[in-house]
PDB file of N, CA and C in Angstrom:
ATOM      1  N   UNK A   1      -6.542   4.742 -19.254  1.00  0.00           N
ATOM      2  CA  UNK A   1      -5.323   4.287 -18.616  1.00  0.00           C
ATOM      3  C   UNK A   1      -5.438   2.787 -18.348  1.00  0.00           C
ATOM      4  N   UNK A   2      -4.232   2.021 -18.558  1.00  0.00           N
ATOM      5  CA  UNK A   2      -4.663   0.819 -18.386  1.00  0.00           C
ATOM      6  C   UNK A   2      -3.488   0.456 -17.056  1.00  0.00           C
ATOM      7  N   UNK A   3      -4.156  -0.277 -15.320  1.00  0.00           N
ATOM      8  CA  UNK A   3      -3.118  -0.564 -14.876  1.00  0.00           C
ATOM      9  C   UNK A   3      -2.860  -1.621 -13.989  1.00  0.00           C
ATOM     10  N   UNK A   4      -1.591  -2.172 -14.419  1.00  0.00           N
ATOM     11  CA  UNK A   4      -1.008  -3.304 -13.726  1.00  0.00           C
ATOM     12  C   UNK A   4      -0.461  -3.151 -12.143  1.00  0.00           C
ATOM     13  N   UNK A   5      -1.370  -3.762 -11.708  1.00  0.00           N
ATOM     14  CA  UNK A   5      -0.569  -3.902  -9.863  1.00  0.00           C
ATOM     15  C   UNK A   5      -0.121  -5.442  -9.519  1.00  0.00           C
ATOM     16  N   UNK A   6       0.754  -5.362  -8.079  1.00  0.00           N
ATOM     17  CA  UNK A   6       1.155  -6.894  -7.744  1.00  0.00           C
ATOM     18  C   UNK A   6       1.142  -6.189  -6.263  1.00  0.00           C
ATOM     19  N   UNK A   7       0.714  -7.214  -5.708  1.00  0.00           N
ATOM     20  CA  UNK A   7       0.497  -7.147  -3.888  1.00  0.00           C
ATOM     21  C   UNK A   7       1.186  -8.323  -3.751  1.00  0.00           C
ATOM     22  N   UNK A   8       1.805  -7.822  -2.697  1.00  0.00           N
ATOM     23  CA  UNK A   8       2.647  -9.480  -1.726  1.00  0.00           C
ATOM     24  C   UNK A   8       2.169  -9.000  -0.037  1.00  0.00           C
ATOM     25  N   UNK A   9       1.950 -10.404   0.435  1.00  0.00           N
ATOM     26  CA  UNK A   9       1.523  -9.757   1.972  1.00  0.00           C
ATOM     27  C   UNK A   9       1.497 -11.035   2.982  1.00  0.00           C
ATOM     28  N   UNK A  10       2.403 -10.613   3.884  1.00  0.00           N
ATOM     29  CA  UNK A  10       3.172 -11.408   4.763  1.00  0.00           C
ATOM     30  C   UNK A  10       2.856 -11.204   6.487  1.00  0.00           C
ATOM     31  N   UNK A  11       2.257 -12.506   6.867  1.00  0.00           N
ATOM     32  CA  UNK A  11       2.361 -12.118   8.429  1.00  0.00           C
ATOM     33  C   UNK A  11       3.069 -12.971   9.225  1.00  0.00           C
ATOM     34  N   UNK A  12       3.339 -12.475  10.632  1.00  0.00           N
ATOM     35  CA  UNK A  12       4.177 -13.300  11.164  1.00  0.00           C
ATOM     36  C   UNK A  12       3.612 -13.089  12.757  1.00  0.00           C
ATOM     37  N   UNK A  13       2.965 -14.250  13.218  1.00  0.00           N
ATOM     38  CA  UNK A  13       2.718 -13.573  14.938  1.00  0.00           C
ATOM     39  C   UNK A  13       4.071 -13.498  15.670  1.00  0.00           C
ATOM     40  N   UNK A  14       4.276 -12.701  16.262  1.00  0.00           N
ATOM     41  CA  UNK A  14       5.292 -12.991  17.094  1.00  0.00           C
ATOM     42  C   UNK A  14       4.693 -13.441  18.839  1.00  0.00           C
ATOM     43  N   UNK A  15       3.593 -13.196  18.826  1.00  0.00           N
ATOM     44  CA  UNK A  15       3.225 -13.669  20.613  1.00  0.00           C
ATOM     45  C   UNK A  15       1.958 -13.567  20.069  1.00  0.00           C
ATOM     46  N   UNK A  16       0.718 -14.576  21.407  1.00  0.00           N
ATOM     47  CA  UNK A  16      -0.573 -14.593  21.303  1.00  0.00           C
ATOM     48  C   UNK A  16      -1.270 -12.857  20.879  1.00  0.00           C
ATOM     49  N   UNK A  17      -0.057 -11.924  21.828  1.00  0.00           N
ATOM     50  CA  UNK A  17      -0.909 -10.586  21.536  1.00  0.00           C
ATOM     51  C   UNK A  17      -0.304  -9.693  20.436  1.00  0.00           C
ATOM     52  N   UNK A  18       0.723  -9.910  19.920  1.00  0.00           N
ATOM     53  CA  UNK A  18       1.456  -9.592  19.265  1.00  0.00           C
ATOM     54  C   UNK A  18       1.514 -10.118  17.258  1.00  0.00           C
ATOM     55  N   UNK A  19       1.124  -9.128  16.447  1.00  0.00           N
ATOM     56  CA  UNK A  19       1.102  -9.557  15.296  1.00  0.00           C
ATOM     57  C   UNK A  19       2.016  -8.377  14.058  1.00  0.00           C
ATOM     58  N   UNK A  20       2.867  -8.570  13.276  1.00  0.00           N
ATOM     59  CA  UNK A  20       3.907  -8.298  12.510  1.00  0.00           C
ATOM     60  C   UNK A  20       2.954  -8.544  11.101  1.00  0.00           C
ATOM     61  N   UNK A  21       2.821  -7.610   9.916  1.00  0.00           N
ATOM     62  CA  UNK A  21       2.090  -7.632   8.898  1.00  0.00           C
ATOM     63  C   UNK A  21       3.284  -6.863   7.794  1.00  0.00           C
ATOM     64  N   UNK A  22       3.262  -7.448   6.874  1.00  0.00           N
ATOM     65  CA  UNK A  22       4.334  -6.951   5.904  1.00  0.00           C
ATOM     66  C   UNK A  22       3.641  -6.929   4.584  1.00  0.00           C
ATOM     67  N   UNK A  23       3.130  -5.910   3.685  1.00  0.00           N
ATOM     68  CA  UNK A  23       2.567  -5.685   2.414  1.00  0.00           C
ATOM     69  C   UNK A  23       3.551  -4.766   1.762  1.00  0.00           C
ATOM     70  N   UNK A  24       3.812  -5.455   0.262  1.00  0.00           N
ATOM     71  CA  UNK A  24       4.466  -4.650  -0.610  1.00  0.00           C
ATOM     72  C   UNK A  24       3.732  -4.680  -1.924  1.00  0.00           C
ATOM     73  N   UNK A  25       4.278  -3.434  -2.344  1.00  0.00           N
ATOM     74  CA  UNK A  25       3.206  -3.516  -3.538  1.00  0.00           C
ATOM     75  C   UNK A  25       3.956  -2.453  -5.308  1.00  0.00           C
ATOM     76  N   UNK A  26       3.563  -2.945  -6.198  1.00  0.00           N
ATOM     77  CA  UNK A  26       3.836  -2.177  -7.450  1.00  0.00           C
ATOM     78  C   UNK A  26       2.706  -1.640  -8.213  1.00  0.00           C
ATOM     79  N   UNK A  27       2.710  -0.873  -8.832  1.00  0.00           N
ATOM     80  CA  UNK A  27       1.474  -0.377  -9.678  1.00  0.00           C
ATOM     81  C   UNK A  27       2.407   0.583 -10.935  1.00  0.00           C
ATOM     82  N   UNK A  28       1.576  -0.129 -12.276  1.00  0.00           N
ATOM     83  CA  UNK A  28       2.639   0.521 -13.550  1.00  0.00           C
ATOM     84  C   UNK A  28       1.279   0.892 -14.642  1.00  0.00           C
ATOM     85  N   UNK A  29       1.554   1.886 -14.798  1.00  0.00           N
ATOM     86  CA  UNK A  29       0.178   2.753 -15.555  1.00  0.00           C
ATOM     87  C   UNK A  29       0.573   3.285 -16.764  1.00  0.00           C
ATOM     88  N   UNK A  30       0.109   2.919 -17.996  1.00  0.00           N
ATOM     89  CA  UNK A  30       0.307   2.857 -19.592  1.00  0.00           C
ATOM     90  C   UNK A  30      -1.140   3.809 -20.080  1.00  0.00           C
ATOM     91  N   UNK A  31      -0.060   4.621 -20.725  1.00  0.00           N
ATOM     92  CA  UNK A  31      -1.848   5.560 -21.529  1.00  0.00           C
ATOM     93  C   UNK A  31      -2.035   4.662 -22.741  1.00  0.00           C
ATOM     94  N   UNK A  32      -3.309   4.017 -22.587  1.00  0.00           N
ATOM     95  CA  UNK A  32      -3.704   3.371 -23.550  1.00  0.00           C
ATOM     96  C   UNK A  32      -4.963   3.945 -24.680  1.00  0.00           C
ATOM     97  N   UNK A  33      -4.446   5.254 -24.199  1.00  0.00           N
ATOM     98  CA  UNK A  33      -5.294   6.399 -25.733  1.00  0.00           C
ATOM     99  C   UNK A  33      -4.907   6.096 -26.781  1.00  0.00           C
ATOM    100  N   UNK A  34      -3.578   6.154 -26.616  1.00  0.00           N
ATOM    101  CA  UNK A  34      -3.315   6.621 -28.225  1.00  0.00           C
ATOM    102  C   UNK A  34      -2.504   4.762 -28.761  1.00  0.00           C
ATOM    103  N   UNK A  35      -1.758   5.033 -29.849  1.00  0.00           N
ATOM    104  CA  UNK A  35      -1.782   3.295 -30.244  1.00  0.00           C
ATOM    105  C   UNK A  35      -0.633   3.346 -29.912  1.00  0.00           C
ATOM    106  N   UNK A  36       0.269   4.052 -29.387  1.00  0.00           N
ATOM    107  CA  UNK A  36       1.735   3.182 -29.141  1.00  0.00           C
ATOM    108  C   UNK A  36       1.857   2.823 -27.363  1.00  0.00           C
ATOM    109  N   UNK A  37       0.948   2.960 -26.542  1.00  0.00           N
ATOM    110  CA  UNK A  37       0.538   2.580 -25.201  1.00  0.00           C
ATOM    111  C   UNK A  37       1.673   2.841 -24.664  1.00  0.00           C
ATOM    112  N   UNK A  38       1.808   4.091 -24.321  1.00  0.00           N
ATOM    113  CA  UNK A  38       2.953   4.824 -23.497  1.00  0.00           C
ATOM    114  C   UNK A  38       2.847   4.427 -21.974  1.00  0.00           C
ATOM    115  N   UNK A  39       4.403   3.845 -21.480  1.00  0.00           N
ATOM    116  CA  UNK A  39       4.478   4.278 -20.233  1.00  0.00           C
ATOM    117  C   UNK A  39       4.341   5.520 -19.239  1.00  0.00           C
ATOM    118  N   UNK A  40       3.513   5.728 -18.461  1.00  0.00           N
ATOM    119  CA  UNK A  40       3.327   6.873 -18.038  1.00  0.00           C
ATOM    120  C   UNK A  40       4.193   7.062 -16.556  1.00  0.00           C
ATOM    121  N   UNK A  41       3.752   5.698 -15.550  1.00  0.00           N
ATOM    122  CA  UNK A  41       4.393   5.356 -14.070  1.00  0.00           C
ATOM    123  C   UNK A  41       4.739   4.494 -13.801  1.00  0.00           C
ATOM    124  N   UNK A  42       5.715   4.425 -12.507  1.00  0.00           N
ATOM    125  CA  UNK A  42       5.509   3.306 -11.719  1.00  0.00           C
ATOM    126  C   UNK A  42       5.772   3.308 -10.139  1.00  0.00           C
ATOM    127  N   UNK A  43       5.253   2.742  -9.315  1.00  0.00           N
ATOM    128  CA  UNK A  43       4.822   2.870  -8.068  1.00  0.00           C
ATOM    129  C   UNK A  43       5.635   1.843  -7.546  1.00  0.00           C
ATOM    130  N   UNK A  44       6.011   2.320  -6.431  1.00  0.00           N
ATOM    131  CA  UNK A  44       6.605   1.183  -5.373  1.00  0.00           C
ATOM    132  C   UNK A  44       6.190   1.372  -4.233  1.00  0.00           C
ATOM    133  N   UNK A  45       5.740   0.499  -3.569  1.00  0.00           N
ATOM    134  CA  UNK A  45       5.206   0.681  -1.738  1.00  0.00           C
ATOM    135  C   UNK A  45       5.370  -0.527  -0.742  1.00  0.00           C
ATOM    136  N   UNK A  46       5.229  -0.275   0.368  1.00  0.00           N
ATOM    137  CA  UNK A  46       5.513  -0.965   1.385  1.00  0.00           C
ATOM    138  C   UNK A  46       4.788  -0.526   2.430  1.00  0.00           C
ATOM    139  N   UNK A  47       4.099  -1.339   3.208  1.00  0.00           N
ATOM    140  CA  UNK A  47       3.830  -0.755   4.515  1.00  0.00           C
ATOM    141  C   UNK A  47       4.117  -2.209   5.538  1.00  0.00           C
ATOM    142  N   UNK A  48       4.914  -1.794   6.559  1.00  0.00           N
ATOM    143  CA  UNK A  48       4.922  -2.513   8.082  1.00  0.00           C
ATOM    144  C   UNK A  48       3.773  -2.470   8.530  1.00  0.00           C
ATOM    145  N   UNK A  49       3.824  -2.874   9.282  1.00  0.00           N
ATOM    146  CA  UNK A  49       2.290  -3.171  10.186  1.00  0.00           C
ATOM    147  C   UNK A  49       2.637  -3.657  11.588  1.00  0.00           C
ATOM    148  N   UNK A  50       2.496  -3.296  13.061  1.00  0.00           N
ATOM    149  CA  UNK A  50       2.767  -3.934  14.227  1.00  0.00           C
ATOM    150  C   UNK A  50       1.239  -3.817  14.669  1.00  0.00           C
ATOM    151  N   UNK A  51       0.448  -5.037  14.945  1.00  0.00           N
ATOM    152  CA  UNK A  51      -0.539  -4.971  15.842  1.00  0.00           C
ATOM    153  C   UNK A  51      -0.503  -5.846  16.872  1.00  0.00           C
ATOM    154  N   UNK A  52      -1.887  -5.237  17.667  1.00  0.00           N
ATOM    155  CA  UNK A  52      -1.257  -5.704  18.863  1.00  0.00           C
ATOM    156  C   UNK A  52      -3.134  -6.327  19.714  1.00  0.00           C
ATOM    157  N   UNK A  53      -3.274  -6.849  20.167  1.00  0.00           N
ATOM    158  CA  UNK A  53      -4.645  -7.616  20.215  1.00  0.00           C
ATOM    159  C   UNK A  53      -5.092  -7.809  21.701  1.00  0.00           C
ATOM    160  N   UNK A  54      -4.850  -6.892  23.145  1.00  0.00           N
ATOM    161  CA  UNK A  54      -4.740  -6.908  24.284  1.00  0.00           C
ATOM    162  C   UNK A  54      -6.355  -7.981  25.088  1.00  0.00           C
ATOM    163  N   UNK A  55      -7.081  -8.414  24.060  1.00  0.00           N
ATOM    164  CA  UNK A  55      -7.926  -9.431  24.614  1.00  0.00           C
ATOM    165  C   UNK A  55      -7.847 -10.475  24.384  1.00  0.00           C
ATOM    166  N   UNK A  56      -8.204 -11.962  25.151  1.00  0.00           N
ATOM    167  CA  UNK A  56      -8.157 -13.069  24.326  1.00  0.00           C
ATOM    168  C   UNK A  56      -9.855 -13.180  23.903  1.00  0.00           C
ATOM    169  N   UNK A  57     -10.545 -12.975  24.363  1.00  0.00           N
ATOM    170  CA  UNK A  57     -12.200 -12.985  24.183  1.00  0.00           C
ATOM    171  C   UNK A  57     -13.118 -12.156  23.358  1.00  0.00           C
ATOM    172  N   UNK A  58     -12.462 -11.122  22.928  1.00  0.00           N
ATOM    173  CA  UNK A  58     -12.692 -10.018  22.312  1.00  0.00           C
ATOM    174  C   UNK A  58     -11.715  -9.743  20.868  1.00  0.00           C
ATOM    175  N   UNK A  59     -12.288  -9.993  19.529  1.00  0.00           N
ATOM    176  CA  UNK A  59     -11.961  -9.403  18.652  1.00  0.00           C
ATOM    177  C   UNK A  59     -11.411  -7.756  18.169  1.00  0.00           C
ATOM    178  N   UNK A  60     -10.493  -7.452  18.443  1.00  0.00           N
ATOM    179  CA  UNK A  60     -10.180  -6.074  19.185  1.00  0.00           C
ATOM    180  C   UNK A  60      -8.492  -5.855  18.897  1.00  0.00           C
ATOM    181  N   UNK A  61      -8.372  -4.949  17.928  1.00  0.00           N
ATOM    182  CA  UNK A  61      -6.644  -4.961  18.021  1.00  0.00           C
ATOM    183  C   UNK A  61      -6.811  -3.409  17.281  1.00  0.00           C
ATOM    184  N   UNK A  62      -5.418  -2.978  17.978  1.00  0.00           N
ATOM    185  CA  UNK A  62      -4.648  -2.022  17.712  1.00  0.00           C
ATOM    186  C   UNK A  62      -3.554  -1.784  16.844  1.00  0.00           C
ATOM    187  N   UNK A  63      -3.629  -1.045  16.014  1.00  0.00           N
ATOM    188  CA  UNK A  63      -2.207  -0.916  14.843  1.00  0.00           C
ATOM    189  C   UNK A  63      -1.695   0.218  14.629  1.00  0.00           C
ATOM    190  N   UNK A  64      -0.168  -0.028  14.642  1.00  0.00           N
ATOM    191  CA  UNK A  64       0.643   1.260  14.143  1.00  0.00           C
ATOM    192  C   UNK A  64       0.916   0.722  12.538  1.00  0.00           C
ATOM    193  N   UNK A  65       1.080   1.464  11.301  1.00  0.00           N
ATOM    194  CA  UNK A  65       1.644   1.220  10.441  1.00  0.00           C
ATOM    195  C   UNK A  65       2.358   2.495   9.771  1.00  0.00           C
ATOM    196  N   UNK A  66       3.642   2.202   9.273  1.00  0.00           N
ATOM    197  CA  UNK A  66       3.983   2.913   7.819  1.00  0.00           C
ATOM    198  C   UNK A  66       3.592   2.511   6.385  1.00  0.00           C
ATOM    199  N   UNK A  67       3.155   3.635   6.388  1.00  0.00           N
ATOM    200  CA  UNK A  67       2.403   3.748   4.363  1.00  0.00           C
ATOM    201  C   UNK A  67       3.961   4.625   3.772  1.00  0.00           C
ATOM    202  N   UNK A  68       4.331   3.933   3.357  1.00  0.00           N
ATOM    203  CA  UNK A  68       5.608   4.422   2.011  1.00  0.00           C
ATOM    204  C   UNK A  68       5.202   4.298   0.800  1.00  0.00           C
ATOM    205  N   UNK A  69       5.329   5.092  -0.214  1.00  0.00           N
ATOM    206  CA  UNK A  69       4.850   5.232  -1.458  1.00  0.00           C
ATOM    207  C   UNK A  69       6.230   5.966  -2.209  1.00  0.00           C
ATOM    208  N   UNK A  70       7.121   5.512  -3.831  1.00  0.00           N
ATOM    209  CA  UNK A  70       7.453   5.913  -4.602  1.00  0.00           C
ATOM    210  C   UNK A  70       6.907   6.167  -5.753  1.00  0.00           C
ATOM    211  N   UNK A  71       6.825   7.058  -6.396  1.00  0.00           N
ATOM    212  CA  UNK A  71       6.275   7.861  -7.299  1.00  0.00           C
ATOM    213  C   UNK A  71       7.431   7.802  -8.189  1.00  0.00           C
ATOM    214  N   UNK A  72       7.565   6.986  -9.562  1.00  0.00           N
ATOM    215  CA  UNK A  72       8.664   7.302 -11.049  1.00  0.00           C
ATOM    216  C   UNK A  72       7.887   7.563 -12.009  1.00  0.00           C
ATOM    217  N   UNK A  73       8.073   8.305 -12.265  1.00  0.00           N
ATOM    218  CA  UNK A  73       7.066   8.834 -13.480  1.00  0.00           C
ATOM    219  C   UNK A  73       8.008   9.042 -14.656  1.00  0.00           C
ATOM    220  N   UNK A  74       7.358   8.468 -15.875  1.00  0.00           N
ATOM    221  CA  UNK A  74       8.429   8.232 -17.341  1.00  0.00           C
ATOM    222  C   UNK A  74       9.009   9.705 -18.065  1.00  0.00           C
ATOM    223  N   UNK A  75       9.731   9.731 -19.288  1.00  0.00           N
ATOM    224  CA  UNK A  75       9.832  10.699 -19.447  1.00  0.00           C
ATOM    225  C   UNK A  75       8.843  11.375 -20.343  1.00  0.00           C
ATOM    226  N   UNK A  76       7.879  10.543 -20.596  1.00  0.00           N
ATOM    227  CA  UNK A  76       6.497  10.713 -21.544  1.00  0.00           C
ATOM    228  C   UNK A  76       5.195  11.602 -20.422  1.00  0.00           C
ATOM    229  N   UNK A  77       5.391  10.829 -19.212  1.00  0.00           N
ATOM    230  CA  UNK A  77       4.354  11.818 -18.248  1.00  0.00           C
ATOM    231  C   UNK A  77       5.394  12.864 -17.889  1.00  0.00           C
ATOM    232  N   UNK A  78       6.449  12.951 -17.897  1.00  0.00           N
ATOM    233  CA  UNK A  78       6.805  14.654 -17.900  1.00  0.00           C
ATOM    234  C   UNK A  78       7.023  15.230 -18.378  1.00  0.00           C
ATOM    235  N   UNK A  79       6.719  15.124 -19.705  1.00  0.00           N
ATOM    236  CA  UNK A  79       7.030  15.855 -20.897  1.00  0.00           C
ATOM    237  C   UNK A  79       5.386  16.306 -21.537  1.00  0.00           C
ATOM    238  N   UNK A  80       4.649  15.357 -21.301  1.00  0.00           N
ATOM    239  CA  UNK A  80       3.095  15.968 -21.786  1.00  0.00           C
ATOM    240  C   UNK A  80       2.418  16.437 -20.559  1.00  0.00           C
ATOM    241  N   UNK A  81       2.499  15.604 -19.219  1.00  0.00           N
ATOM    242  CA  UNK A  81       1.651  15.930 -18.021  1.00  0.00           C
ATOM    243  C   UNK A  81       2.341  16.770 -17.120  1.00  0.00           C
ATOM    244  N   UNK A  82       3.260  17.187 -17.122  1.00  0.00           N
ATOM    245  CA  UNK A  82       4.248  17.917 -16.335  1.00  0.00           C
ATOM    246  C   UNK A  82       4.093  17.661 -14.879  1.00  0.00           C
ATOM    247  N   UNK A  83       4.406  16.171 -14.722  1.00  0.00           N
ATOM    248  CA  UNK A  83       4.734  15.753 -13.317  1.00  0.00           C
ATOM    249  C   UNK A  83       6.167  15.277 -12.820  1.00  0.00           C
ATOM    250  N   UNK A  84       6.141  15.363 -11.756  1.00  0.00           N
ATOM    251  CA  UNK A  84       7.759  14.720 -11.284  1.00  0.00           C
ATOM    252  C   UNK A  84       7.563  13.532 -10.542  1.00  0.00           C
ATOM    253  N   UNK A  85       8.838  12.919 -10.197  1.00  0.00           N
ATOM    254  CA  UNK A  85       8.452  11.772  -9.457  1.00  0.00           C
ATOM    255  C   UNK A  85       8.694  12.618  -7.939  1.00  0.00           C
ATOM    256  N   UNK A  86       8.019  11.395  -7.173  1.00  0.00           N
ATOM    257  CA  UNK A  86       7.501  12.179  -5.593  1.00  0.00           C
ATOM    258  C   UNK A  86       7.461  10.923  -5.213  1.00  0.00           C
ATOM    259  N   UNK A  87       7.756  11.018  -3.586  1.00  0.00           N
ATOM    260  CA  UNK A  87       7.800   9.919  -2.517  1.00  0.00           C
ATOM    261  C   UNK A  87       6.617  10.169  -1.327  1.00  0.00           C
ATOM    262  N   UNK A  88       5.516   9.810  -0.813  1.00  0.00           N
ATOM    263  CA  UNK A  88       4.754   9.582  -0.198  1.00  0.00           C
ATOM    264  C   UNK A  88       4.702   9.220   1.104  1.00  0.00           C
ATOM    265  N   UNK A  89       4.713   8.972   1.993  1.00  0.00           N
ATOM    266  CA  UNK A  89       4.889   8.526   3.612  1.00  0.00           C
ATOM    267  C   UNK A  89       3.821   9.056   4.588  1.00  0.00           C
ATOM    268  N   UNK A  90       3.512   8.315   5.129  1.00  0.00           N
ATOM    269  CA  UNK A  90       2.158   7.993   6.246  1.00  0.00           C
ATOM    270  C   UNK A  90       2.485   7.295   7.656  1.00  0.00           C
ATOM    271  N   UNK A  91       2.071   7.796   8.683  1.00  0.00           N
ATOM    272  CA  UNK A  91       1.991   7.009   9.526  1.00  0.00           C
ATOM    273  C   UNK A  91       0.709   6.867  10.271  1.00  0.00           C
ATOM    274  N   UNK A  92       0.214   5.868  10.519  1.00  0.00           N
ATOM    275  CA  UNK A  92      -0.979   5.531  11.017  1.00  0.00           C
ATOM    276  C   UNK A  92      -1.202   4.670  12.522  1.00  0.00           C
ATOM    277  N   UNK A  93      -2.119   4.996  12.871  1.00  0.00           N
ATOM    278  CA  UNK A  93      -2.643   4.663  14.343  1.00  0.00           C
ATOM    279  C   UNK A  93      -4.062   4.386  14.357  1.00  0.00           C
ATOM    280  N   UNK A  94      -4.490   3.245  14.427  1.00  0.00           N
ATOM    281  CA  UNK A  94      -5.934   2.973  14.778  1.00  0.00           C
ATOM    282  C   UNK A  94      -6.392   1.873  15.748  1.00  0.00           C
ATOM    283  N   UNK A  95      -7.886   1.497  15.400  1.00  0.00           N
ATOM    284  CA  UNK A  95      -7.705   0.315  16.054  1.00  0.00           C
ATOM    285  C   UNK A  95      -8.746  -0.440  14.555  1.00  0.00           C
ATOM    286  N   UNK A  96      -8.750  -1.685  14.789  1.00  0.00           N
ATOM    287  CA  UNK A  96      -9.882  -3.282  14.241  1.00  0.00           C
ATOM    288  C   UNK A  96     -10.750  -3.275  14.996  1.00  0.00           C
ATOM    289  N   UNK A  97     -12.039  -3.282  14.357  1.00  0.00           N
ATOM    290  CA  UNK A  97     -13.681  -3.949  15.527  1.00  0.00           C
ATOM    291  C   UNK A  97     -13.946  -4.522  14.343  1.00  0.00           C
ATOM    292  N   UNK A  98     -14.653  -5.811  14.377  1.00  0.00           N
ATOM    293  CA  UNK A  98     -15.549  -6.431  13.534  1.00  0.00           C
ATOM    294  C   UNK A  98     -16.585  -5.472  13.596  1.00  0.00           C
ATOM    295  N   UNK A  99     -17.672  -5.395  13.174  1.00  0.00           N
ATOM    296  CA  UNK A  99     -19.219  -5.018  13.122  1.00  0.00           C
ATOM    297  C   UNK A  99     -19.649  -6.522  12.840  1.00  0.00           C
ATOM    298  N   UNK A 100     -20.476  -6.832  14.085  1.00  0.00           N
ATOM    299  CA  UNK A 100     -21.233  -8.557  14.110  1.00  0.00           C
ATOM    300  C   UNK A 100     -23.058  -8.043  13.911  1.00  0.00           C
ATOM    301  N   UNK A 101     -22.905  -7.645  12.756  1.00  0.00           N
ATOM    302  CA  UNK A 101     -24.867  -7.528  12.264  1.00  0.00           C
ATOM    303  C   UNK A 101     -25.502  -8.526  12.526  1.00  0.00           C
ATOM    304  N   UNK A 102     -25.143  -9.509  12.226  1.00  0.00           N
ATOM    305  CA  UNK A 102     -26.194 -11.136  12.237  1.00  0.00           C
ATOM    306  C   UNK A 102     -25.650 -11.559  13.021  1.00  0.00           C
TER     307      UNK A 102
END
């Protein structure tokens, strides 16, 4: 399989504790078996990002994000691989720590 991605990724602070993260992304996947290099997919995604950083002294932040994912799949992967296209969605909650080894 041979495949092409593009990332774009955007931040914006809105306050010292306050940070806005914007990533979008494509991914397009060609079977490169055979010699006429069939389209197989293509991907569309996005995820928001709100974090939030409640120390000034401490490397330390908290994030909510949405993971969105589109799934198009050609009429070549559904006709040999018998897939459909499908939409993806995540929501996430964590936190950021560095690990300071040295």
């Amino acid at each position: 399989m041979l495949y092409i991605e593009n990332w774009l990724r955007a931040e914006y602070n809105f306050s010292p504790k306050f940070k806005g993260l914007l990533t979008l992304m494509t991914s397009t996947a060609y079977n490169n078996f055979t010699t006429s290099s069939d389209h197989v997919r293509t991907s569309y995604g996005a995820i928001p990002t709100l974090a939030y950083s409640p120390f000034k002294d401490l490397d330390l932040q908290f994030f909510l994000a949405y993971v969105g994912r589109y799934y198009d799949y050609s009429n070549y992967a559904k006709n040999n691989f018998n897939v459909g296209s499908y939409n993806r969605n995540e929501l996430k909650i964590g936190i950021i720590a560095p690990l300071n080894l040295l």
